[in-house]
Protein backbone atom coordinates (compact mmCIF):
# COMPACT_ATOMS: atom_id res chain seq x y z
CA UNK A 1 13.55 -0.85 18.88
CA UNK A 2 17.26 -0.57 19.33
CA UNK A 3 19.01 -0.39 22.74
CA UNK A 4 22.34 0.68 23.76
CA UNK A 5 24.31 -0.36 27.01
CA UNK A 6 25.18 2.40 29.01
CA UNK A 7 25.81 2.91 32.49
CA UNK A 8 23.11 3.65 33.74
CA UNK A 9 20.86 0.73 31.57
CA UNK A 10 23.44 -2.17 31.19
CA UNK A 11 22.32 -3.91 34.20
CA UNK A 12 18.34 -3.63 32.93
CA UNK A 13 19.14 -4.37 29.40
CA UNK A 14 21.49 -7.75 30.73
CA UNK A 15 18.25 -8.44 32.57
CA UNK A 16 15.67 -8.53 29.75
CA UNK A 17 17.75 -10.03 27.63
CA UNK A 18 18.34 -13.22 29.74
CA UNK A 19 14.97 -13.32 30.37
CA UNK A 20 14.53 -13.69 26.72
CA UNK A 21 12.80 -10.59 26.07
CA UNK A 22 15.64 -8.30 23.56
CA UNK A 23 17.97 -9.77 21.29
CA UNK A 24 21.41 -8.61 21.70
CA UNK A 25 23.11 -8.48 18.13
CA UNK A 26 26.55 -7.11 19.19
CA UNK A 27 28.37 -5.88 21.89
CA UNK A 28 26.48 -3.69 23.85
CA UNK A 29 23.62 -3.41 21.17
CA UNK A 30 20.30 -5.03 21.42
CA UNK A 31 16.68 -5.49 19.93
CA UNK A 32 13.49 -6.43 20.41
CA UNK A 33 13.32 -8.79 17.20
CA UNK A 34 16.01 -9.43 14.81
CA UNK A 35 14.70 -7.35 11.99
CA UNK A 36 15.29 -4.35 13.92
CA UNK A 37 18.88 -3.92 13.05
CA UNK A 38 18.14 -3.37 9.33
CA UNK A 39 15.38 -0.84 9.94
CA UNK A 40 17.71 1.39 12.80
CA UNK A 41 20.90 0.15 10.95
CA UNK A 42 21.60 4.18 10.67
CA UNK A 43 21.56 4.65 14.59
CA UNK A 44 24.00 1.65 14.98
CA UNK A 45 26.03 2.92 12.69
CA UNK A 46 26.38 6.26 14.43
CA UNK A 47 26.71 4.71 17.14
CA UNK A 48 29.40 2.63 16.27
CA UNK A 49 31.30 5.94 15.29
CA UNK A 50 31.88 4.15 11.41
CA UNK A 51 33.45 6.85 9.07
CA UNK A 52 33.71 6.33 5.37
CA UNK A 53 32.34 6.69 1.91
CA UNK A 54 29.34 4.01 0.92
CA UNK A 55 31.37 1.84 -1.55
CA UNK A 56 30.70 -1.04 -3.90
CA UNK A 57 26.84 -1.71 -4.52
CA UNK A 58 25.66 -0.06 -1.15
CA UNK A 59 26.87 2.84 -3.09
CA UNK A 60 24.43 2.22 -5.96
CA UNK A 61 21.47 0.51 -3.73
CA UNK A 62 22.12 2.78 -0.81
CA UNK A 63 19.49 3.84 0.64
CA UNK A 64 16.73 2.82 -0.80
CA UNK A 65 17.79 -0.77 -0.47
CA UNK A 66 20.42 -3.37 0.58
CA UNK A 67 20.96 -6.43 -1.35
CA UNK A 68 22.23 -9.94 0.38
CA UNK A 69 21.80 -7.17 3.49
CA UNK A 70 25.50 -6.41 3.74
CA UNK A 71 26.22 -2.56 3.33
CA UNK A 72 29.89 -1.73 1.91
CA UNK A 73 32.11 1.33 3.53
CA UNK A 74 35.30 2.49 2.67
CA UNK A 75 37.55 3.70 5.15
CA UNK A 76 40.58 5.65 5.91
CA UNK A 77 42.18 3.62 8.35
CA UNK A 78 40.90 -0.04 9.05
CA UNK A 79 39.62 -3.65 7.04
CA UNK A 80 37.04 -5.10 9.04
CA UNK A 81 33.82 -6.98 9.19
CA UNK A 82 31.01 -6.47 11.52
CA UNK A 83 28.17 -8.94 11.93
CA UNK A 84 25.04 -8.42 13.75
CA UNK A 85 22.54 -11.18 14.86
CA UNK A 86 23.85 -14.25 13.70
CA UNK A 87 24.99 -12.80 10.31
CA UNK A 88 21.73 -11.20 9.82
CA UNK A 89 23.36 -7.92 8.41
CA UNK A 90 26.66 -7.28 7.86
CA UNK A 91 28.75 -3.94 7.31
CA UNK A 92 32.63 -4.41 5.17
CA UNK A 93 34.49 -1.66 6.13
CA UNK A 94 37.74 -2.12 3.81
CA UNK A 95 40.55 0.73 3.64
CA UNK A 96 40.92 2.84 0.68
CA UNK A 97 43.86 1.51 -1.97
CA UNK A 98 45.75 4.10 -3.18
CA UNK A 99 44.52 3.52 -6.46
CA UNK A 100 41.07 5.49 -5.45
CA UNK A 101 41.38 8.91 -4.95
CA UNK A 102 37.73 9.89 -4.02
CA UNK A 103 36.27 13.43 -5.81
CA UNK A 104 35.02 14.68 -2.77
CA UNK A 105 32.37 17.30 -4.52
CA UNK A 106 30.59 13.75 -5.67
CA UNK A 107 30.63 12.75 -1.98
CA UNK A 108 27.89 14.33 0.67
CA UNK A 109 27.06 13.75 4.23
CA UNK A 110 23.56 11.23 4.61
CA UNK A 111 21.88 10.62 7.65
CA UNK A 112 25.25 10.69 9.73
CA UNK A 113 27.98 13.48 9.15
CA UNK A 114 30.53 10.36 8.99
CA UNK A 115 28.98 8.66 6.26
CA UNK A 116 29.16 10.38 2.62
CA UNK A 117 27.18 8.96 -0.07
CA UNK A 118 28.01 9.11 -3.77
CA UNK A 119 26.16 10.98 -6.56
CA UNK A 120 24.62 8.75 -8.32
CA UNK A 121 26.79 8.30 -11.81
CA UNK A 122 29.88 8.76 -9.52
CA UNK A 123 28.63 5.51 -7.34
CA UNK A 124 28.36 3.88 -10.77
CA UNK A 125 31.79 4.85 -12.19
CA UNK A 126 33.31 4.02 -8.85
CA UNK A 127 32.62 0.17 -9.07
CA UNK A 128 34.32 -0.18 -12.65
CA UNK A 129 37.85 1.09 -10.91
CA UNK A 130 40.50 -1.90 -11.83
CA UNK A 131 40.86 -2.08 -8.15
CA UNK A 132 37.71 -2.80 -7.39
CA UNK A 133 38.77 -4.30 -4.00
CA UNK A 134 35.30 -5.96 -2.93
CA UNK A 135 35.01 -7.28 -6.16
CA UNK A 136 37.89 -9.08 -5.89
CA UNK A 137 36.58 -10.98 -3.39
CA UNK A 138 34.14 -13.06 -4.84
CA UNK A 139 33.93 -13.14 -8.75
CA UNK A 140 34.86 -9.54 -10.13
CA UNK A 141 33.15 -10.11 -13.88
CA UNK A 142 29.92 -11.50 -12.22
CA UNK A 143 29.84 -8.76 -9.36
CA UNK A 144 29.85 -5.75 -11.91
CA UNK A 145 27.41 -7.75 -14.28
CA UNK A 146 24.74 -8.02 -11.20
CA UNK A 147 25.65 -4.10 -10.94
CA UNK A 148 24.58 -2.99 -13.95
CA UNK A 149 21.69 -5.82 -13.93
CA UNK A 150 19.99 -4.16 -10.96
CA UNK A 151 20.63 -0.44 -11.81
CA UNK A 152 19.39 -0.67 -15.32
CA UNK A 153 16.30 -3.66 -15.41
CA UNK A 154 14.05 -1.04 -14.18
CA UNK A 155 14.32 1.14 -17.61
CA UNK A 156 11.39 0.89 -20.07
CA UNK A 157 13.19 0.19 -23.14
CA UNK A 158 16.69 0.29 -24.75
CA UNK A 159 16.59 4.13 -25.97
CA UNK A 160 15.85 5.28 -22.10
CA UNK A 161 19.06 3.17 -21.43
CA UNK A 162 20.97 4.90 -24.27
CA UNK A 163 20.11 7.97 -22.93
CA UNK A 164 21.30 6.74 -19.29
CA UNK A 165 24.68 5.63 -20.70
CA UNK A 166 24.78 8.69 -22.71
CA UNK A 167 24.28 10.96 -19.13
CA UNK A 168 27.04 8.11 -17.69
CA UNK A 169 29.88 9.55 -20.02
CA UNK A 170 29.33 12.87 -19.64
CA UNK A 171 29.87 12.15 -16.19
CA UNK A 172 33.18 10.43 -16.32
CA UNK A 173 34.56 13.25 -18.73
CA UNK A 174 33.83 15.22 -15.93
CA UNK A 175 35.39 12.84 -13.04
CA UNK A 176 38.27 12.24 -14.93
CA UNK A 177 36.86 8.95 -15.35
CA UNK A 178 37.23 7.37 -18.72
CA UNK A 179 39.17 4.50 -18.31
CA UNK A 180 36.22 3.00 -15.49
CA UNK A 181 33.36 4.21 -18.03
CA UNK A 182 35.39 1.87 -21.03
CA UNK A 183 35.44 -0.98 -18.30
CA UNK A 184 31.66 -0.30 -17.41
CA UNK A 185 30.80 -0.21 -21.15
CA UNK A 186 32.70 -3.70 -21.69
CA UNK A 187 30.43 -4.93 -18.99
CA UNK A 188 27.30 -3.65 -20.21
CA UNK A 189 27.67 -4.52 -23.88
CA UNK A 190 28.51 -7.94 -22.58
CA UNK A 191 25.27 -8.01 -20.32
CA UNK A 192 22.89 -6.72 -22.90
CA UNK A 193 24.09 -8.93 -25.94
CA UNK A 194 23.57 -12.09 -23.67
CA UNK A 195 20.22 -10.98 -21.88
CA UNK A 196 18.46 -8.07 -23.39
CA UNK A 197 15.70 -8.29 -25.43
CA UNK A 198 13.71 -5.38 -26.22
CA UNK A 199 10.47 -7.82 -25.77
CA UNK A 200 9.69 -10.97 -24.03
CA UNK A 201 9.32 -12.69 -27.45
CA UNK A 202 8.44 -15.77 -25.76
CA UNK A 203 5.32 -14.00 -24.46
CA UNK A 204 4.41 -12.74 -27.57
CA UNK A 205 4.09 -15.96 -28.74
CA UNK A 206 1.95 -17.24 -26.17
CA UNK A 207 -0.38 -14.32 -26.57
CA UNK A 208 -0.56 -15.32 -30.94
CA UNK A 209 -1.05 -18.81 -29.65
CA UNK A 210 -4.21 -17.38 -27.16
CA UNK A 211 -5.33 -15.44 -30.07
CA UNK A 212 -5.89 -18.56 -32.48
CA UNK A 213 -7.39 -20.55 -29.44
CA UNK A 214 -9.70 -17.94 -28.74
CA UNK A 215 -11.04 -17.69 -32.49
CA UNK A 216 -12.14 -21.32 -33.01
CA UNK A 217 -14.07 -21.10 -29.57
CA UNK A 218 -17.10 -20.32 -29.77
CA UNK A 219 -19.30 -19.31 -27.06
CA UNK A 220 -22.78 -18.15 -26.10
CA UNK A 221 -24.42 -15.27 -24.96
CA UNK A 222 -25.97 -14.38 -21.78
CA UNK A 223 -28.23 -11.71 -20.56
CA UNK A 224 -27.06 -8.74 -18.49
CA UNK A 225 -25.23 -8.95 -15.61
CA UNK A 226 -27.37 -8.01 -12.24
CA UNK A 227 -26.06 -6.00 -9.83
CA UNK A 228 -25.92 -8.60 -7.33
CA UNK A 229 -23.24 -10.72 -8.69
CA UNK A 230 -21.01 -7.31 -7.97
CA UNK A 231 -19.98 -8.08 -4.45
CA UNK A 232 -19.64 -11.72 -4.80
CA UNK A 233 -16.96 -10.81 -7.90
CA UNK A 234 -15.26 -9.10 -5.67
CA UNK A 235 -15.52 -11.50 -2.81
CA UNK A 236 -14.46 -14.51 -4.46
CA UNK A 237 -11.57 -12.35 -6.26
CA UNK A 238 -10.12 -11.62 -3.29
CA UNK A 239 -10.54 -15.21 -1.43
CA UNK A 240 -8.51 -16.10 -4.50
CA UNK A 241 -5.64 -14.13 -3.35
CA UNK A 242 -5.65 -15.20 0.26
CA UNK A 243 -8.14 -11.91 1.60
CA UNK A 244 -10.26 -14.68 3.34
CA UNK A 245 -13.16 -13.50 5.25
CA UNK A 246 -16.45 -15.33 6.23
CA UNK A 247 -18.75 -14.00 3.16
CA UNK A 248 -20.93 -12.80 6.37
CA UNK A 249 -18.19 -10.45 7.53
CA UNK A 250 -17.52 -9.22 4.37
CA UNK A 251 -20.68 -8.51 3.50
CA UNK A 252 -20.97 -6.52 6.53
CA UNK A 253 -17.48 -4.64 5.55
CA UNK A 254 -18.43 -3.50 1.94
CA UNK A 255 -22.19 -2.36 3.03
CA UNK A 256 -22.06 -1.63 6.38
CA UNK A 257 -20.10 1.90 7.12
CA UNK A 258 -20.15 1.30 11.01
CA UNK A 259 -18.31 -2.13 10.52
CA UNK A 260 -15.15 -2.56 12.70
CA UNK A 261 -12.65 -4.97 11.94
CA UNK A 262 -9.44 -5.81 13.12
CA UNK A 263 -7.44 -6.87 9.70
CA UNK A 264 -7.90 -3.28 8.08
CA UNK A 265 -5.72 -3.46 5.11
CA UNK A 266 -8.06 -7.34 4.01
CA UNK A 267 -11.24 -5.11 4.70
CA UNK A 268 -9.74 -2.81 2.05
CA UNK A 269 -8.93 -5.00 -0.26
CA UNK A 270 -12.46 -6.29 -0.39
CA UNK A 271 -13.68 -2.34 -0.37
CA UNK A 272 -11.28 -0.83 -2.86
CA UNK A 273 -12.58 -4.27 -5.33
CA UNK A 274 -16.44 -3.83 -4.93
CA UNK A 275 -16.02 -0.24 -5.26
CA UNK A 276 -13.93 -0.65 -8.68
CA UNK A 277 -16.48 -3.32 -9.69
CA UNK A 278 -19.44 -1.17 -9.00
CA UNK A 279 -17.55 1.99 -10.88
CA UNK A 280 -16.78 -0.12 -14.08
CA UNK A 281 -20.25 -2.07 -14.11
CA UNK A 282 -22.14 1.95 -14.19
CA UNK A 283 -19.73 3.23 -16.75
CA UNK A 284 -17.20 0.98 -18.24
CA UNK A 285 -13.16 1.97 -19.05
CA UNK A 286 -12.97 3.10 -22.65
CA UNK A 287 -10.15 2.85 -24.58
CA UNK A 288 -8.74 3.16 -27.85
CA UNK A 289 -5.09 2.84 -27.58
CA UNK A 290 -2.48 1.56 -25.85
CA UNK A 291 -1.16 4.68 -24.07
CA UNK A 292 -5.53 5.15 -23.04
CA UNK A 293 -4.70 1.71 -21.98
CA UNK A 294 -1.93 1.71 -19.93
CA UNK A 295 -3.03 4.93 -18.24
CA UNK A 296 -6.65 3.21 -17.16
CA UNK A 297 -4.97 0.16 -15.74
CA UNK A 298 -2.61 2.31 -13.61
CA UNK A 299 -5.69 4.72 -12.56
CA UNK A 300 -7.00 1.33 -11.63
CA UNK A 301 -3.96 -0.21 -9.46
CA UNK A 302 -4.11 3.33 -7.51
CA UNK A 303 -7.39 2.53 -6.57
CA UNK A 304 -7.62 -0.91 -6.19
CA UNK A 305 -3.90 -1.35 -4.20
CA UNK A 306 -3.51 2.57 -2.58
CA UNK A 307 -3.88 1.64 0.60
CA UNK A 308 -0.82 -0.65 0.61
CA UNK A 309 1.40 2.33 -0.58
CA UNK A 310 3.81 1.65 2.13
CA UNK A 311 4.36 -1.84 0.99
CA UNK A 312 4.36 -1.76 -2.62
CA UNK A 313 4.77 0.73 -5.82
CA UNK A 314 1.36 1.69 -6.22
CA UNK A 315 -0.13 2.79 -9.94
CA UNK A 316 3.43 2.49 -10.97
CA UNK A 317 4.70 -0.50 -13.12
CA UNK A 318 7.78 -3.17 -10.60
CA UNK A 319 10.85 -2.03 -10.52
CA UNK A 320 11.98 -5.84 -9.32
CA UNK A 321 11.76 -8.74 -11.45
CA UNK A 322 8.60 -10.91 -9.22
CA UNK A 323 8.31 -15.03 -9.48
CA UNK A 324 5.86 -17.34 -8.87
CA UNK A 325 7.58 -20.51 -7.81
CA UNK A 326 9.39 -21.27 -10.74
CA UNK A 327 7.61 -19.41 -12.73
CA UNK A 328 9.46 -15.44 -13.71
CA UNK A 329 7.46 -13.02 -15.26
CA UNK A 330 7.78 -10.25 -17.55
CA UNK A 331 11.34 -8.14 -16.42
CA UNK A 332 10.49 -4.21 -15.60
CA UNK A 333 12.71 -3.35 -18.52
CA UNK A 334 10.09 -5.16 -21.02
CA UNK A 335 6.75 -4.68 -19.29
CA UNK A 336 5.87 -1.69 -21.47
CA UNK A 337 6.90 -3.26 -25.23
CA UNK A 338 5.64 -6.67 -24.04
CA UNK A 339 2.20 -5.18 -23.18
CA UNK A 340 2.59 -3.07 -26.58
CA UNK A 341 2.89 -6.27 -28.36
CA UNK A 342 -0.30 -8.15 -26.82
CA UNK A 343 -2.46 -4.73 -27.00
CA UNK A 344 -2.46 -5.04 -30.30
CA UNK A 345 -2.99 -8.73 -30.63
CA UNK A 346 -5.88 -7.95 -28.24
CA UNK A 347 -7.17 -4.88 -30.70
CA UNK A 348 -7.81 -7.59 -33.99
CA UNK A 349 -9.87 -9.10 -31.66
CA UNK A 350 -13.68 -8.92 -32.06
CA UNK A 351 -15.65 -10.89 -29.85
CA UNK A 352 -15.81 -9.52 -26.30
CA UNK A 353 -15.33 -12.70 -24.60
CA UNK A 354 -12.48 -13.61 -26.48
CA UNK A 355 -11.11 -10.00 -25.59
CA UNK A 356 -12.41 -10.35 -21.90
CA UNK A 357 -10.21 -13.55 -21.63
CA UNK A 358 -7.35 -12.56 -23.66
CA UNK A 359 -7.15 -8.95 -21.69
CA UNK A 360 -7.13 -10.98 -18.45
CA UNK A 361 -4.51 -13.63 -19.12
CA UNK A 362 -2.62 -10.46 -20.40
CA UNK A 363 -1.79 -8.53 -17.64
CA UNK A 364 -2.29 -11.72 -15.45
CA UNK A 365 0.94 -12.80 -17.23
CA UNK A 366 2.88 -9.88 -17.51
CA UNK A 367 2.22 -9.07 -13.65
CA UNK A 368 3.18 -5.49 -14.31
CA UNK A 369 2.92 -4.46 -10.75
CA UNK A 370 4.06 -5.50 -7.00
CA UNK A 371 0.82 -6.53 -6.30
CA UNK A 372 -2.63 -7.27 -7.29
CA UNK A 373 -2.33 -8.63 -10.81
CA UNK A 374 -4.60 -11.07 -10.41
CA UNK A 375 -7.67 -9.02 -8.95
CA UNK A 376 -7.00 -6.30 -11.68
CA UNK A 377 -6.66 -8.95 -14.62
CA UNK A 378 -10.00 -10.13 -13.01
CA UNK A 379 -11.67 -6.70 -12.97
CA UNK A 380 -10.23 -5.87 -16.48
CA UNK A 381 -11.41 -8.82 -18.06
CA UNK A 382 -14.98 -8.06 -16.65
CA UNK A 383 -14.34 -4.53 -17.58
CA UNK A 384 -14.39 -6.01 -21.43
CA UNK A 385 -18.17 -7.58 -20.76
CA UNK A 386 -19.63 -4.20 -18.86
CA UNK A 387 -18.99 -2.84 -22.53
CA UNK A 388 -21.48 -5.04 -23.78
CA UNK A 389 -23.95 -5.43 -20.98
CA UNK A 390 -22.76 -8.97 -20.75
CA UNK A 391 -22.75 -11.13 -17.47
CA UNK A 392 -19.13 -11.05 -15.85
CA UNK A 393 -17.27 -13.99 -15.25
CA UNK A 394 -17.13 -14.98 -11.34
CA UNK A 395 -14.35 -17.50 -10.29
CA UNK A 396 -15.50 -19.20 -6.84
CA UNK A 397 -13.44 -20.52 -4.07
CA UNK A 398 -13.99 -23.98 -4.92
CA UNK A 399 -12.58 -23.11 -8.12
CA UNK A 400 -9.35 -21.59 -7.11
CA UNK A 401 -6.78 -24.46 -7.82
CA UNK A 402 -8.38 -26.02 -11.20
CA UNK A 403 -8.35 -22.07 -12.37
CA UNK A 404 -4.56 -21.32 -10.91
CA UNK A 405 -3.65 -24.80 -12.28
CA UNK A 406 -5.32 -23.59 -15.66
CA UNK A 407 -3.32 -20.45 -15.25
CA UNK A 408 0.37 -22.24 -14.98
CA UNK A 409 -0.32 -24.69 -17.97
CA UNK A 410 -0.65 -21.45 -19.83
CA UNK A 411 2.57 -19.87 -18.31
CA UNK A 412 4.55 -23.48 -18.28
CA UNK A 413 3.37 -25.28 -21.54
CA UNK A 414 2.36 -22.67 -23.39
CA UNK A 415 -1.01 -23.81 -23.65
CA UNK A 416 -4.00 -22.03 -23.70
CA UNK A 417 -6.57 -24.38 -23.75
CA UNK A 418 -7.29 -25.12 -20.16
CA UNK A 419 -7.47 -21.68 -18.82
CA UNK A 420 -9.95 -20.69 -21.67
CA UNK A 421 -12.03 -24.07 -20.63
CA UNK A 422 -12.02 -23.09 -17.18
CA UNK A 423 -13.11 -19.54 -17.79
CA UNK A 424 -16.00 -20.98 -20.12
CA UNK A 425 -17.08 -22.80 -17.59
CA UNK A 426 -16.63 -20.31 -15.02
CA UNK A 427 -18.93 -18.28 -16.91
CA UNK A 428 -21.39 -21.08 -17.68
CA UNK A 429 -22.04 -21.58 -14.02
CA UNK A 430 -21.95 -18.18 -13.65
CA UNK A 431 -24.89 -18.14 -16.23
CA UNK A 432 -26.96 -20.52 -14.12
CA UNK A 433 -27.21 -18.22 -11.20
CA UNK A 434 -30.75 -16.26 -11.06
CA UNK A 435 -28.86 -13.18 -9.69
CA UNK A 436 -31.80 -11.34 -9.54
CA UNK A 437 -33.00 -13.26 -6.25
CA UNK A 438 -32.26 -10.72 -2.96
CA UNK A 439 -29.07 -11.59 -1.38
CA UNK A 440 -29.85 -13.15 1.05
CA UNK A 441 -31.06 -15.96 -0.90
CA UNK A 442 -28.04 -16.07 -3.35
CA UNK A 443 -26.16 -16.25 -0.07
CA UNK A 444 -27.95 -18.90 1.22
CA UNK A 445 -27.72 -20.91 -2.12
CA UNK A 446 -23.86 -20.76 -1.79
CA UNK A 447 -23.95 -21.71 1.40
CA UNK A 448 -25.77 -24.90 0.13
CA UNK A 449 -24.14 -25.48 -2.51
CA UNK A 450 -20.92 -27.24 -3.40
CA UNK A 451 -20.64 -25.06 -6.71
CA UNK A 452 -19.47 -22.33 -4.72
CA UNK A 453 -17.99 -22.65 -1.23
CA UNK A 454 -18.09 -25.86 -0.16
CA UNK A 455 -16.68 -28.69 -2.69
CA UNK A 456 -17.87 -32.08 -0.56
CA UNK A 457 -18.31 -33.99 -3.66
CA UNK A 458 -14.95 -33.29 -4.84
CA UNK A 459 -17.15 -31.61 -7.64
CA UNK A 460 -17.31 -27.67 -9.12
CA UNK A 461 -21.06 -26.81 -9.56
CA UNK A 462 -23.09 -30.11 -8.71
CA UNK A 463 -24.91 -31.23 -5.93
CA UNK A 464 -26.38 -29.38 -2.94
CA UNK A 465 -24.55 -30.31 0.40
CA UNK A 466 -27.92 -30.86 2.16
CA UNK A 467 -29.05 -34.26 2.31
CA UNK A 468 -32.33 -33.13 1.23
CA UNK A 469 -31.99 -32.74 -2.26
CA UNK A 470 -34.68 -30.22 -3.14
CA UNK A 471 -33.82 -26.54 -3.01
CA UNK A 472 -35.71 -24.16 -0.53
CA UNK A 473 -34.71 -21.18 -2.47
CA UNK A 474 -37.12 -20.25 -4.91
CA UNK A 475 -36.00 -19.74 -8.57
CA UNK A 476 -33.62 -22.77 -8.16
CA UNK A 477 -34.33 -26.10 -9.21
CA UNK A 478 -31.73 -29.40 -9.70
CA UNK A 479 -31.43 -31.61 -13.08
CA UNK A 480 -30.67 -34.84 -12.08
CA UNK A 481 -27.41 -36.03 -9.51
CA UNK A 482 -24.22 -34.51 -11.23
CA UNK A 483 -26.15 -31.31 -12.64
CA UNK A 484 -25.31 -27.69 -12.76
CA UNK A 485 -28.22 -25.75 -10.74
CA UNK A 486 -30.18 -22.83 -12.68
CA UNK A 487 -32.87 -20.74 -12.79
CA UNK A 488 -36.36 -23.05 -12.77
């Protein structure tokens, strides 16, 4: 919350605050934690009594976001910065040159009567004045580069932003604004000539090279998958991620309806996966396209991530560029003719566990969405053996870093070869369990065994934990000291 000293409180609030319970951020202006004063920034404001117009890149960003969280104003009368918090957020308030003359029918009130946003090509226009007085504060060129960087990376390809530039000048014909939409072109052929591509060719190559890896593989073929494994996909593909839950707990969350648990959005996670898992494994995703394509896999991320709609853009592709470490995957602007490109590398494909693999480092590389790439590559790429009838490929815990290691040679090096090793052998291991025991015995078997949860030996799939080396469960026998387990 936000607090404001008055009279009749100023004495309480000094109170809490020395006793280390509110933060005060300003004069006469406190919160409970610092993160406060960007989520009731708007009551501070008002309360501040700040008139102006929302200037610069607040006037682009504004509200939806703030970047480097400083918001821009322009004023009639003062030049003046306000921090709050130890320069956690910052407003500029800078007086309006005489060189702006601001079309007030492209200005309207927002959330306070004081503050007028503008339209949206207006806000544009407005930062490609000469006088761009914030801009000359840092570096001008590089300011109105990241301004057309952020407003257009979003678009799917380069005829939605011809269209966009296209709605841009009829705009400044109408504002009077030529000479800033000639300065804002300059800038944006500039931008586009050095950084836009209308694929991630370097992506395309990597999905050839996956191709031509994948065809001199060869692999064999196992029986059905039973409808056992389903939870455990689903389990370890969401340990993978970080949703970690005793395998007793979430057993108890996916089959047990009376189940109360405390981390609610985890639970879902683990729900919203077995319940996709389940869905595909009865009746499959068909497709014959890529439009049928992209459609299923957004169906999908609705389903699988829905329940973090406040967080994240759910069955909608980013609208921000994400990174792994060092690592930058595919920018908004090229998700779509990227994922054109390696659909149909993936359609000349013929085996289905070549396309299960390629399919999953696909979107796993791509990362089209805020969240849960790697749990709906996963579910894809088992998606591609349900076709068939084939076993799925589950990745265990104990597994997690040779597979994620796997997964960055791929991204880094450009080389497939470890990631489709690791999946091979995923799957062989896979292969050895008798899935068709109840689950309380396959439970029991991971328990004891190092293949799956518990990696004593330092060793993916060998031997049992127990000092006693013969199984109890029936239908499971060992070969020998460094063996893979399987059916007797």
């Amino acid at each position: 919350m936000v607090y404001f000293s008055k009279k009749v409180n100023s004495d309480k609030l000094t109170r809490k605050h020395r006793k280390g319970l509110i933060k005060k951020i300003y004069r006469g202006i406190y919160v409970d934690k610092i993160s406060d004063i960007e989520t009731y920034i708007e009551l501070i404001i008002k309360h501040l009594n700040i008139n102006g117009t929302v200037y610069y890149k607040s006037a682009i960003e504004y509200p939806k976001f703030v970047t480097e969280n400083t918001l821009y104003i322009l004023t009639n009368n003062i030049n003046k910065k306000i921090i709050f918090g130890d320069n956690y957020f910052r407003i500029e308030l800078m007086k309006i040159p005489k060189s702006i003359i601001l079309n007030k029918r492209e200005l309207s009130p927002s959330w306070n009567e004081n503050i007028l946003l503008p339209s949206l090509h207006y806000g544009i226009l407005l930062n490609f004045n000469k006088s761009n007085i914030f801009a000359k504060r840092a570096n001008k060129n590089l300011a109105c580069e990241l301004i057309i960087k952020n407003t257009l990376e979003s678009f799917k390809d380069i005829k939605h932003i011809e269209i966009y530039m296209k709605n841009i000048e009829v705009s400044a014909n109408k504002f009077d604004m030529l000479n800033e939409y000639n300065n804002l072109k300059s800038y944006f052929k500039k931008y586009f000539i050095e950084n836009y591509i209308e694929y991630d060719e370097d992506r395309v190559i990597l999905f050839n090279l996956l191709k031509e890896q994948l065809e001199q593989t060869s692999f064999d073929s196992y029986s059905k998958t039973n409808k056992n494994i389903l939870f455990y996909e689903a389990y370890f593909s969401n340990y993978i991620e970080g949703t970690e839950f005793e395998i007793d707990e979430a057993e108890s969350i996916v089959f047990n309806p009376k189940h109360r648990y405390e981390r609610h959005k985890d639970g879902h996670d683990i729900i919203s996966t077995y319940n996709i898992i389940l869905e595909l494994y009865n009746t499959p995703i068909l497709f014959s396209n890529y439009e049928e394509f992209v459609n299923a896999l957004k169906i999908t991320h609705v389903k699988l991530m829905g329940h973090r709609a406040d967080k994240i853009l759910v069955g909608e592709f980013k609208k921000v560029a994400n990174v792994s470490g060092s690592l930058k995957f595919v920018l908004p602007s090229q998700i779509n003719t990227t994922f054109k490109k390696g659909y149909e590398i993936y359609a000349t494909l013929d085996n289905p566990i070549h396309k299960a693999i390629f399919i999953h480092l696909l979107i796993a590389e791509i990362h089209p969405f805020d969240d849960g790439n790697g749990r709906i590559s996963r579910i894809f790429m088992n998606n591609e053996l349900s076709k068939v009838n084939a076993l799925h490929i589950v990745i265990p815990t104990v597994f997690r870093d040779d597979y994620i290691t796997a997964l960055k040679g791929f991204s880094h090096q450009h080389n497939p070869k470890p990631i489709i090793k690791a999946l091979i052998k995923a799957y062989k291991i896979t292969a050895s369990i008798d899935w068709s025991l109840k689950r309380e015995n396959i439970k029991k078997f991971i328990y004891d065994n190092s293949g799956f949860e518990k990696d004593t030996n330092g060793i993916w799939g060998v031997k049992p934990t127990s000092k006693n080396k013969s199984m109890s469960i029936t239908g499971f026998a060992e070969i020998g000291e460094n063996k893979i387990l399987h059916k007797s």
